[in-house]
Protein backbone atom coordinates (compact mmCIF):
# COMPACT_ATOMS: atom_id res chain seq x y z
CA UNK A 1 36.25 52.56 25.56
CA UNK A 2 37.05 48.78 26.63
CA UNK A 3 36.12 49.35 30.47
CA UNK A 4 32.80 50.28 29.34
CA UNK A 5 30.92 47.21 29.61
CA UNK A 6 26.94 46.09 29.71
CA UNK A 7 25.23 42.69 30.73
CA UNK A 8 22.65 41.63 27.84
CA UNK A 9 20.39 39.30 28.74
CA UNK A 10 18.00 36.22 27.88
CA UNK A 11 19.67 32.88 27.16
CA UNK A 12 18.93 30.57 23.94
CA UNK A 13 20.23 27.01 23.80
CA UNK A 14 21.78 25.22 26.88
CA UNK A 15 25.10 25.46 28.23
CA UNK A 16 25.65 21.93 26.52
CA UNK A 17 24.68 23.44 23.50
CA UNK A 18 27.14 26.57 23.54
CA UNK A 19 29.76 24.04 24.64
CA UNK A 20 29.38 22.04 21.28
CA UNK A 21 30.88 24.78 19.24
CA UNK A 22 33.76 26.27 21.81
CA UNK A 23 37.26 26.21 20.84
CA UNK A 24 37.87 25.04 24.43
CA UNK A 25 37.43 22.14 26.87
CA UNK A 26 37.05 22.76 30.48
CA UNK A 27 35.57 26.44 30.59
CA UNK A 28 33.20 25.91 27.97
CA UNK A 29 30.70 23.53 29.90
CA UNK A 30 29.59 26.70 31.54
CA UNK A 31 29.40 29.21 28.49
CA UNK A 32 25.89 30.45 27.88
CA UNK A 33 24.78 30.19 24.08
CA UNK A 34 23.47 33.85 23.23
CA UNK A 35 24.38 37.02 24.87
CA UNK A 36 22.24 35.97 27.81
CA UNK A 37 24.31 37.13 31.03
CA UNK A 38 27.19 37.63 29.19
CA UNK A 39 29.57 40.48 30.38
CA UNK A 40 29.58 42.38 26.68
CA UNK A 41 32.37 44.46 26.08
CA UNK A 42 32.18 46.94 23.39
CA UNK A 43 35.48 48.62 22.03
CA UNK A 44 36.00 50.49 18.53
CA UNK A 45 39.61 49.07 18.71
CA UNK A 46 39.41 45.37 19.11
CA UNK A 47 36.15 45.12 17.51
CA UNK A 48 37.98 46.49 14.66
CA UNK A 49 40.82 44.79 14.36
CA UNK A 50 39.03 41.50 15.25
CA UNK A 51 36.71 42.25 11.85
CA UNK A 52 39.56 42.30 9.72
CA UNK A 53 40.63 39.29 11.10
CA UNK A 54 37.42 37.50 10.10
CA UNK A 55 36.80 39.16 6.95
CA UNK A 56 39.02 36.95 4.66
CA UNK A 57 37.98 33.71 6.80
CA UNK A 58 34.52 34.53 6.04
CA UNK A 59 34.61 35.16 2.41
CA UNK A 60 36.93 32.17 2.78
CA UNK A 61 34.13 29.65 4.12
CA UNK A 62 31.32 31.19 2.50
CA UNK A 63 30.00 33.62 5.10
CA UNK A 64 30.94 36.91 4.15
CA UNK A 65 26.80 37.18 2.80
CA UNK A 66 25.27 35.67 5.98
CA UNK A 67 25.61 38.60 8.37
CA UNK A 68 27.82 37.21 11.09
CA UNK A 69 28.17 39.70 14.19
CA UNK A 70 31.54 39.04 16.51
CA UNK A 71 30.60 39.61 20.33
CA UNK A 72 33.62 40.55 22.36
CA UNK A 73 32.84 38.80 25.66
CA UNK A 74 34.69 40.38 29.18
CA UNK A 75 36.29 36.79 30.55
CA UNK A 76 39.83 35.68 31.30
CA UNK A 77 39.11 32.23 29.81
CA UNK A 78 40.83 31.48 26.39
CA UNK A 79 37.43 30.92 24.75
CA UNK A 80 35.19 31.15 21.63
CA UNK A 81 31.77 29.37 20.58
CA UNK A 82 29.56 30.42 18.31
CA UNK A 83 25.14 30.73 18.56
CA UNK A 84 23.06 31.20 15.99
CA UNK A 85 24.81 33.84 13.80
CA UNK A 86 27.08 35.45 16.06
CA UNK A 87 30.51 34.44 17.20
CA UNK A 88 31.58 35.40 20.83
CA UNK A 89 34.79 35.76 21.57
CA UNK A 90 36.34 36.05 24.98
CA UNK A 91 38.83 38.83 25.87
CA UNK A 92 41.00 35.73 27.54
CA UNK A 93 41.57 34.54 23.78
CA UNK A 94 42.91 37.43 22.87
CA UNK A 95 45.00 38.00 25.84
CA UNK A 96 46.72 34.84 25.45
CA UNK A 97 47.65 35.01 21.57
CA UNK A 98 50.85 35.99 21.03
CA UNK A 99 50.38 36.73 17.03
CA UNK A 100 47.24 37.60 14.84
CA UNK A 101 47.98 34.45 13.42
CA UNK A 102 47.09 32.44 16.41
CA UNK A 103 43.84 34.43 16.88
CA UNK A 104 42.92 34.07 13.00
CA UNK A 105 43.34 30.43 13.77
CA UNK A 106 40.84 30.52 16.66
CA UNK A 107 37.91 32.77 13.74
CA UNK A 108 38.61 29.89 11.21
CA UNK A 109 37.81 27.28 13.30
CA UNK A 110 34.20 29.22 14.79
CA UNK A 111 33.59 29.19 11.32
CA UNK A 112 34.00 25.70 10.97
CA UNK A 113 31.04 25.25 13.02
CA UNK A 114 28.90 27.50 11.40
CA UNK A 115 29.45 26.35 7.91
CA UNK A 116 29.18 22.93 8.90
CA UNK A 117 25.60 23.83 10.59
CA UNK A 118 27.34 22.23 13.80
CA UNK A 119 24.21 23.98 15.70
CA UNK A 120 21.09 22.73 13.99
CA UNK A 121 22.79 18.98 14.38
CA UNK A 122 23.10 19.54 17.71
CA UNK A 123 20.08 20.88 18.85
CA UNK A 124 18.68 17.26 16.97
CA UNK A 125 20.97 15.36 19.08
CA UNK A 126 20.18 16.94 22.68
CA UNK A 127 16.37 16.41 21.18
CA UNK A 128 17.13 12.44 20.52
CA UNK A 129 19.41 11.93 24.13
CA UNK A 130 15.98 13.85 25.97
CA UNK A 131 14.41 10.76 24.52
CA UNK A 132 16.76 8.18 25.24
CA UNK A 133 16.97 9.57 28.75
CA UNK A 134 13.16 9.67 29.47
CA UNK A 135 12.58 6.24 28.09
CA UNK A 136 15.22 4.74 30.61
CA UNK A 137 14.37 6.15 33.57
CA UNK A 138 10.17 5.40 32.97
CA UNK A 139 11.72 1.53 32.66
CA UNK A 140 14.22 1.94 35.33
CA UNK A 141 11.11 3.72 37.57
CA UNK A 142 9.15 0.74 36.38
CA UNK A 143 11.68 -1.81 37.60
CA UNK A 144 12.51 0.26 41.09
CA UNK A 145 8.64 0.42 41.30
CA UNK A 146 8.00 -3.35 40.58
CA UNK A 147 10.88 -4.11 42.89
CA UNK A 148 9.46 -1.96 45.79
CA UNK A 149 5.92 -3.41 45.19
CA UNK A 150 7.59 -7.20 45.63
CA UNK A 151 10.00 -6.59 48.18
CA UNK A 152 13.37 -6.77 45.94
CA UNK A 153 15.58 -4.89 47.33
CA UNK A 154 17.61 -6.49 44.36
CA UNK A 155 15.00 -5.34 41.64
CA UNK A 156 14.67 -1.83 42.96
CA UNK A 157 18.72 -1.10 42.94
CA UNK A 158 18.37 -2.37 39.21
CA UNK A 159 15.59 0.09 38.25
CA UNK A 160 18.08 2.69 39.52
CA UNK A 161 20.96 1.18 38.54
CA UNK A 162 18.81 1.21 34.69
CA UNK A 163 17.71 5.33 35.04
CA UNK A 164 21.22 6.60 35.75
CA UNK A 165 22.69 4.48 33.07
CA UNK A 166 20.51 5.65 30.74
CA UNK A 167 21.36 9.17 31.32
CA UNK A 168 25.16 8.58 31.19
CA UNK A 169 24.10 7.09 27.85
CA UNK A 170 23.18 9.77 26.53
CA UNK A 171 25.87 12.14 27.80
CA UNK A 172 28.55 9.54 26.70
CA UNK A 173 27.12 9.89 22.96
CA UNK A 174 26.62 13.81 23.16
CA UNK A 175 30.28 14.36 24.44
CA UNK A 176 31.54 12.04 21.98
CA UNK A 177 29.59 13.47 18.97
CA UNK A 178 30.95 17.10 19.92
CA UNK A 179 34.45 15.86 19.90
CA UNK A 180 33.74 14.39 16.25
CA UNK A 181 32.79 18.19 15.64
CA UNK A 182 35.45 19.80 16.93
CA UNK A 183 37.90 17.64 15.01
CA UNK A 184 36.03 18.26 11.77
CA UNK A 185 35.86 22.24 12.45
CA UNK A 186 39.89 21.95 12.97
CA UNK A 187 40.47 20.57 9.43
CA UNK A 188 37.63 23.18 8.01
CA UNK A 189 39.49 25.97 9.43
CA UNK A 190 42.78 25.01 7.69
CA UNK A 191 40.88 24.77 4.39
CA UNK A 192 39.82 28.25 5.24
CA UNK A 193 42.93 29.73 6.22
CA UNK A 194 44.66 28.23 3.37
CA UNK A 195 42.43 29.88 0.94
CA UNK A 196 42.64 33.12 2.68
CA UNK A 197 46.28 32.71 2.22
CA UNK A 198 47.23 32.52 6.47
CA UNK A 199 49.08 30.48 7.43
CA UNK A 200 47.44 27.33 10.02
CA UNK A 201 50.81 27.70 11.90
CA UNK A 202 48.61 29.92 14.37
CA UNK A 203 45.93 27.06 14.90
CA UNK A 204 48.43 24.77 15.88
CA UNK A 205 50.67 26.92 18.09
CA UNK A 206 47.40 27.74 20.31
CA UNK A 207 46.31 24.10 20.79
CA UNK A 208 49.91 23.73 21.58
CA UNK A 209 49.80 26.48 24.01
CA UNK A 210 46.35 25.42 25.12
CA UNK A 211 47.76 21.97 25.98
CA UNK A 212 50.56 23.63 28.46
CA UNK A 213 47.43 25.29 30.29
CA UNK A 214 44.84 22.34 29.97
CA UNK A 215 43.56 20.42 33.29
CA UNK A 216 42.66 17.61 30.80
CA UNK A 217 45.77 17.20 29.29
CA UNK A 218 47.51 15.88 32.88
CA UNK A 219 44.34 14.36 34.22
CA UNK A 220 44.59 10.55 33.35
CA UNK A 221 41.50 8.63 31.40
CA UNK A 222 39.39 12.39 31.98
CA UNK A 223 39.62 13.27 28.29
CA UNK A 224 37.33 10.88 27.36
CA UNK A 225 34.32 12.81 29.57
CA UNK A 226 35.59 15.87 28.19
CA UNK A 227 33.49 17.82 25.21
CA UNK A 228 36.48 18.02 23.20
CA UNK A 229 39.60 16.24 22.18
CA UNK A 230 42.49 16.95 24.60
CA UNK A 231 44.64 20.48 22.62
CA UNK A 232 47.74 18.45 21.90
CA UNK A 233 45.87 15.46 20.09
CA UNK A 234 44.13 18.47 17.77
CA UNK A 235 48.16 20.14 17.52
CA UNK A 236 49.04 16.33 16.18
CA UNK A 237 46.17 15.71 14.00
CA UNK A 238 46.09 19.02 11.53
CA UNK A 239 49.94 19.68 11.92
CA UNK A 240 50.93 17.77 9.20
CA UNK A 241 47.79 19.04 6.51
CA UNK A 242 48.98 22.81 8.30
CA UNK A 243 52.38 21.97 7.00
CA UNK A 244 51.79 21.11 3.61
CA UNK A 245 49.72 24.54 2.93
CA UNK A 246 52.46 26.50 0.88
CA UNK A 247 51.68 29.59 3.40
CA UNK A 248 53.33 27.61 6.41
CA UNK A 249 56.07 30.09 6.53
CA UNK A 250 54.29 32.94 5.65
CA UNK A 251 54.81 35.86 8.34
CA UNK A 252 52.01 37.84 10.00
CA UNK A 253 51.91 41.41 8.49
CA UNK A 254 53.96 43.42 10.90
CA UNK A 255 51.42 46.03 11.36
CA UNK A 256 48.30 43.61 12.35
CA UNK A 257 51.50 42.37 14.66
CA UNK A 258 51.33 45.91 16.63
CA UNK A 259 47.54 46.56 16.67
CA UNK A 260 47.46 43.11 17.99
CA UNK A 261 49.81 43.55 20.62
CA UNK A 262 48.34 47.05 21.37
CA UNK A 263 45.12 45.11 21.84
CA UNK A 264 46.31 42.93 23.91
CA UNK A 265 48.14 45.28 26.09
CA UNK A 266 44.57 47.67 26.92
CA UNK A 267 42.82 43.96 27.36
CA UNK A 268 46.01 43.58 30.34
CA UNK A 269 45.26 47.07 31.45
CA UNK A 270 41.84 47.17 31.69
CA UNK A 271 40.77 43.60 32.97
CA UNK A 272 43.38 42.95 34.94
CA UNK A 273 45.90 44.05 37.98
CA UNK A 274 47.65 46.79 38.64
CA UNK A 275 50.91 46.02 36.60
CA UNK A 276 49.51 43.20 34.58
CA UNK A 277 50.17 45.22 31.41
CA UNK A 278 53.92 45.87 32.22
CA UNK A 279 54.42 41.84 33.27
CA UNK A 280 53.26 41.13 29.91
CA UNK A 281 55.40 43.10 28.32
CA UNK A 282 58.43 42.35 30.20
CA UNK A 283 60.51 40.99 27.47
CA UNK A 284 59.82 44.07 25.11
CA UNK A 285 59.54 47.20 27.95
CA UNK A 286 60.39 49.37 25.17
CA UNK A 287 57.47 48.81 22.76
CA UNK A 288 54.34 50.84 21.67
CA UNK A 289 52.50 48.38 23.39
CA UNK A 290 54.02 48.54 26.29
CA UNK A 291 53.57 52.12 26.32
CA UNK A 292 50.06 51.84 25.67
CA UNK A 293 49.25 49.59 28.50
CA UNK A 294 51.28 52.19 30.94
CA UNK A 295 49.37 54.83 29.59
CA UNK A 296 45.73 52.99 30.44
CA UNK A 297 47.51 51.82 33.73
CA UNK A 298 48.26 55.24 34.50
CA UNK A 299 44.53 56.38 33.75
CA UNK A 300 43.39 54.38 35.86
CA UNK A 301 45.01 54.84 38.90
CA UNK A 302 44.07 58.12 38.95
CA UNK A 303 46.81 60.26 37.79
CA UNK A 304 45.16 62.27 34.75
CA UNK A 305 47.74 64.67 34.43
CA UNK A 306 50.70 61.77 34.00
CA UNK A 307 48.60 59.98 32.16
CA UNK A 308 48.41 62.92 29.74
CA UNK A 309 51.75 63.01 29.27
CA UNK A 310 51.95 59.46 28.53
CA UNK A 311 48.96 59.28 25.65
CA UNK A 312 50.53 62.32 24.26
CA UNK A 313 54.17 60.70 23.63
CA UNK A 314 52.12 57.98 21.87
CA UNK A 315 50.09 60.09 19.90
CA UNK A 316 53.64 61.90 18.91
CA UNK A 317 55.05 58.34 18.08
CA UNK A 318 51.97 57.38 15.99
CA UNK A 319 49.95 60.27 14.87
CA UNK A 320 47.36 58.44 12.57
CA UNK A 321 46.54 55.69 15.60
CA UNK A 322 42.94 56.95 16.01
CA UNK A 323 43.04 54.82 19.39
CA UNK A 324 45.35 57.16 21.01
CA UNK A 325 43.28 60.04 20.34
CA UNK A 326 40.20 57.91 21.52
CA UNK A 327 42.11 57.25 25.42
CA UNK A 328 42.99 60.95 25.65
CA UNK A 329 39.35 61.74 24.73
CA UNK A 330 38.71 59.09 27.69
CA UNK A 331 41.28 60.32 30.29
CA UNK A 332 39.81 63.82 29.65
CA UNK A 333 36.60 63.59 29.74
CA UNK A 334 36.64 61.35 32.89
CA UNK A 335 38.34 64.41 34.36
CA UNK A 336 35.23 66.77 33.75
CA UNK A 337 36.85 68.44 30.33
CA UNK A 338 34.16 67.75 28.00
CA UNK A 339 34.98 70.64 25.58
CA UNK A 340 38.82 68.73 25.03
CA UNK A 341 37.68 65.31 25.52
CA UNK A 342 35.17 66.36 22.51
CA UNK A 343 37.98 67.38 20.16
CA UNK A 344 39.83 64.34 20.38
CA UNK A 345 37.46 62.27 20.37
CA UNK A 346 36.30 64.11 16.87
CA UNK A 347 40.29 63.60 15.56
CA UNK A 348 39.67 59.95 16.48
CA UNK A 349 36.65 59.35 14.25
CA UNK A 350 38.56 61.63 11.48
CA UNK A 351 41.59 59.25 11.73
CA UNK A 352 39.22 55.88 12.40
CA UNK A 353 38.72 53.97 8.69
CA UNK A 354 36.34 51.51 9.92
CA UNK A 355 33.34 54.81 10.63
CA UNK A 356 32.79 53.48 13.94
CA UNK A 357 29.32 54.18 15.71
CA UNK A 358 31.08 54.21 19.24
CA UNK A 359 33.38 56.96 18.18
CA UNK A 360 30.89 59.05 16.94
CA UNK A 361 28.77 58.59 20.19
CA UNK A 362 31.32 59.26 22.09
CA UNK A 363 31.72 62.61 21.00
CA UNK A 364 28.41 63.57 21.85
CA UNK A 365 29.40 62.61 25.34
CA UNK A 366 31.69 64.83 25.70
CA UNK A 367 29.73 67.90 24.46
CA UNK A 368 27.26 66.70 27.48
CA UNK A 369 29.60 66.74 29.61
CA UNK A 370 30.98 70.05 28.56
CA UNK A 371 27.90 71.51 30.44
CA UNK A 372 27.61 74.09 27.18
CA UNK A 373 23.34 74.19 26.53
CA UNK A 374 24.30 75.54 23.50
CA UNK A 375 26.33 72.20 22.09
CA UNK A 376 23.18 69.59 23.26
CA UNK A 377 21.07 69.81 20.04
CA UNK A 378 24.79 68.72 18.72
CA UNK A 379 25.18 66.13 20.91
CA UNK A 380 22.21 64.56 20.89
CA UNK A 381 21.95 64.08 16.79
CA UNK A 382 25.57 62.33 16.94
CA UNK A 383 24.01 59.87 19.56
CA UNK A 384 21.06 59.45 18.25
CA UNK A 385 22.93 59.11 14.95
CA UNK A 386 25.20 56.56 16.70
CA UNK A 387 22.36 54.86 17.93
CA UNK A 388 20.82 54.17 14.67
CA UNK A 389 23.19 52.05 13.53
CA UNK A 390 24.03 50.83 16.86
CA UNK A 391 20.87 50.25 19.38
CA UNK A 392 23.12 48.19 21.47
CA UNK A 393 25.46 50.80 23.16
CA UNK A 394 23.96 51.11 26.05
CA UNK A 395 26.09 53.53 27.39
CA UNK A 396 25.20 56.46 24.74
CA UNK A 397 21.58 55.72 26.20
CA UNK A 398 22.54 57.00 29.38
CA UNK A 399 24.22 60.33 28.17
CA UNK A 400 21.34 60.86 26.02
CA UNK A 401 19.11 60.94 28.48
CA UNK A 402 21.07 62.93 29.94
CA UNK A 403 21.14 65.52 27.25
CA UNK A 404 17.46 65.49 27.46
CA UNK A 405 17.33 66.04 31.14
CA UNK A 406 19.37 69.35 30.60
CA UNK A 407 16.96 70.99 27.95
CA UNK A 408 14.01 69.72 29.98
CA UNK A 409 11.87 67.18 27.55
CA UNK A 410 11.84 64.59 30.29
CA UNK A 411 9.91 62.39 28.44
CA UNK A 412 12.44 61.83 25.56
CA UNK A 413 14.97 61.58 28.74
CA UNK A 414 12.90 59.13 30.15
CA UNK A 415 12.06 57.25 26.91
CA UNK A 416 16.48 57.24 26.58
CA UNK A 417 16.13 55.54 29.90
CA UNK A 418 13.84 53.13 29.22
CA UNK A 419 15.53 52.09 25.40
CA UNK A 420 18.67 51.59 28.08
CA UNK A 421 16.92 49.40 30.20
CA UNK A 422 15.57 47.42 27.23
CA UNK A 423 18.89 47.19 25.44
CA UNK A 424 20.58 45.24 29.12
CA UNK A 425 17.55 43.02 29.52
CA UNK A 426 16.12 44.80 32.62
CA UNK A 427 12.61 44.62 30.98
CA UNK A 428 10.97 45.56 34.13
CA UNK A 429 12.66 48.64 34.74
CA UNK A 430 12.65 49.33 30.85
CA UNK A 431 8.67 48.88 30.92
CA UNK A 432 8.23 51.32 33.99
CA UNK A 433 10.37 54.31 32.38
CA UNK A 434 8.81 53.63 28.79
CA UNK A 435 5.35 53.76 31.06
CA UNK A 436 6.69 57.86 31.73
CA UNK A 437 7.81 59.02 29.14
CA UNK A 438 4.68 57.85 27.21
CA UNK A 439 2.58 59.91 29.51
CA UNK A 440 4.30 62.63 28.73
CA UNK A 441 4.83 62.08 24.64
CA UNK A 442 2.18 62.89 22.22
CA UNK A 443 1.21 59.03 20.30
CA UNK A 444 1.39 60.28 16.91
CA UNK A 445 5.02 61.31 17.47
CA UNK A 446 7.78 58.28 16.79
CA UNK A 447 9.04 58.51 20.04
CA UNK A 448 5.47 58.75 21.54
CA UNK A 449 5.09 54.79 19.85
CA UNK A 450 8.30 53.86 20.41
CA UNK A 451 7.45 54.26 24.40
CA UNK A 452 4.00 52.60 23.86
CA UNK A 453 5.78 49.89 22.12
CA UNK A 454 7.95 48.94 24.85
CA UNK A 455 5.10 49.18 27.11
CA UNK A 456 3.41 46.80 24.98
CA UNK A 457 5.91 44.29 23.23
CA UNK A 458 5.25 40.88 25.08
CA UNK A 459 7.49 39.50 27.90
CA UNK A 460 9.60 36.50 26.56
């Protein structure tokens, strides 16, 4: 589920560089560029809804071949940016759009960026301001040096005065270049949505939106130091093209319109306050959404039984919602009833379209928790199954060891351990368990190299 969340680390490119390619201004400075120390949150729900969101954008601008992953990322801040081939999208965005629409808006223009190889010119531009900056200050040291040498107080508050201009140079000319990009990933984006057939009344309704929220947009002569162009300039500039797309007026589907507010409400739920789901909701206290976010609210305080009661009207309401079947696998298996939380979850993955890996994982949970020896052989080929096609749950890593623990191979439990460790970027740890379990694992087996090859595999 949504709450269950794990840090991946190692960072790529700078902070500057993830900033190039964010929707936003102000938050993005401090975005990291890969998952590097990133709060990751994996959910079958979002992460499905958010695919079909992107599918049409990306077949619209050429991706749908190039294997783009989208990373859910745990933060308030309305932000996306994009690294390499993945696009990370913060919970925040989510949270604050109203429609699928606006959120489409937010895919199309990541994907303006990638398709316009936004990355590779920018890693060539931080490359060419390293230069600039390093040949100003060695003249500017020169002058401050010469200066020093001769006595000028004059000469050496010019060789500074020569060093830090240099570097604001160079910022000046990344900052402005990255605007440039933003603007030109704004018009891509309507070209995509128009040929997906969305509407770009999203994209502008967000900047709009954006703008109300901005720092940048009341602070006076700042925009100009800011990486991107202030929200309501973009609203201004790509309203007009937005308008002329004959899909201006077209309406979001009506059922994206409740998974996305059903999203949005276990986002509330989850992430925030107690109560933040039910203030969102205020207008429309009557809605499945609402309802949903009470449920999790309910969960979560504590109060299993009520809770129970809760999921169950909404599973009576919407019996093919595999999602509501997935928080009453959650809700019981947090209370120690493996055996139940096992048969919903296994209704879940019957009712779930997209096949999802975390569904299937979580099942085997369950039977682990259970405490039945005779359901672990069970549960450990649906995790290991789930793992397959997923290394990066982390969490399925734990309950399988786990499941190994209780039929005694402690080597394949500590070898679950280690592949844990490895998967959240605590090599260290992940080298010391690997170190175990290959001790205890014959080297001709798979799992016996698998050990060895964490053991082995060179620090970054």
């Amino acid at each position: 589920m949504f709450r269950r969340i794990s840090s991946l680390a190692r960072t790529g490119l700078s902070a500057m560089a993830a900033a190039c390619v964010a929707l936003t201004g102000p938050v993005a400075e401090a975005a990291p560029s890969s998952k590097g120390n990133l709060p990751i949150v994996r959910d079958a729900e979002i992460e499905q809804l958010v695919t079909e969101y992107a599918a049409p954008l990306l077949k619209a601008a050429g991706l749908s071949r190039s294997g783009i992953e989208i990373i859910l990322v745990n933060s308030s801040d309305f932000n996306a940016f994009v690294s390499g081939s993945r696009i990370f999208v913060n919970t925040g965005a989510i949270l604050a759009t109203e429609t699928p629409g606006q959120l489409q808006g937010v895919l199309a223009h990541e994907m303006g960026h990638l398709a316009g190889g936004h990355q590779l010119r920018l890693r060539e531009r931080i490359e060419n301001a390293k230069v600039l900056t390093a040949v100003t200050s060695l003249l500017g040291l020169g002058v401050a040096a010469a200066g020093a040498a001769t006595g000028s107080r004059e000469a050496a508050q010019a060789g500074t005065g020569i060093m830090a201009g240099g570097t604001g140079l160079a910022a000046r000319d990344l900052m402005a270049y990255k605007r440039g990009e933003e603007m030109t990933a704004d018009r891509a984006a309507l070209t995509y949505l128009e040929r997906a057939g969305l509407s770009g009344r999203g994209l502008v309704s967000s900047f709009r939106n954006l703008d109300r929220q901005s720092f940048f947009s009341r602070s006076s002569g700042r925009n100009y130091l800011s990486s991107h162009p202030m929200p309501n300039d973009r609203a201004a500039a790509i309203e007009d093209a937005a308008r002329r797309s004959p899909y201006w007026d077209k309406p979001d589907d009506p059922r994206l319109v409740e998974r996305h507010q059903l999203a949005r409400a276990k986002i509330a739920a989850y992430t925030g306050s107690p109560g933040d789901a039910k203030r969102l909701f205020s207008r429309d206290p009557r809605s499945i959404a609402a309802f949903y976010g009470d449920a999790i609210e309910t969960h979560l305080a504590g109060s299993s039984s009520s809770a129970l009661k809760k999921v169950d009207a909404l599973i009576a309401a919407r019996p093919q919602n595999p999602w509501f079947a997935e928080l009453k696998g959650e809700i019981l298996l947090e209370a120690g009833r493996g055996a139940e939380a096992a048969k919903a979850y296994r209704k879940a993955t019957k009712l779930d379209r997209s096949n999802s890996s975390l569904l299937r994982a979580e099942i085997g949970q369950a039977l682990v928790v259970s405490g039945d020896p005779a359901v672990l052989p069970e549960a450990i080929d649906l995790i290991e199954e789930a793992l397959r096609r997923d290394p990066s749950n982390a969490n399925a890593y734990r309950f399988l060891a786990m499941a190994y623990g209780r039929k005694g191979d402690i080597g394949r439990a500590e070898l679950a351990t280690a592949e844990q460790y490895w998967n959240t970027g605590r090599l260290t740890d992940a080298r010391i368990f690997a170190a175990r379990a290959a001790q205890k694992l014959a080297p001709s087996t798979p799992a016996g190299r698998r050990a060895r090859d964490i053991v082995s595999t060179p620090r970054p």
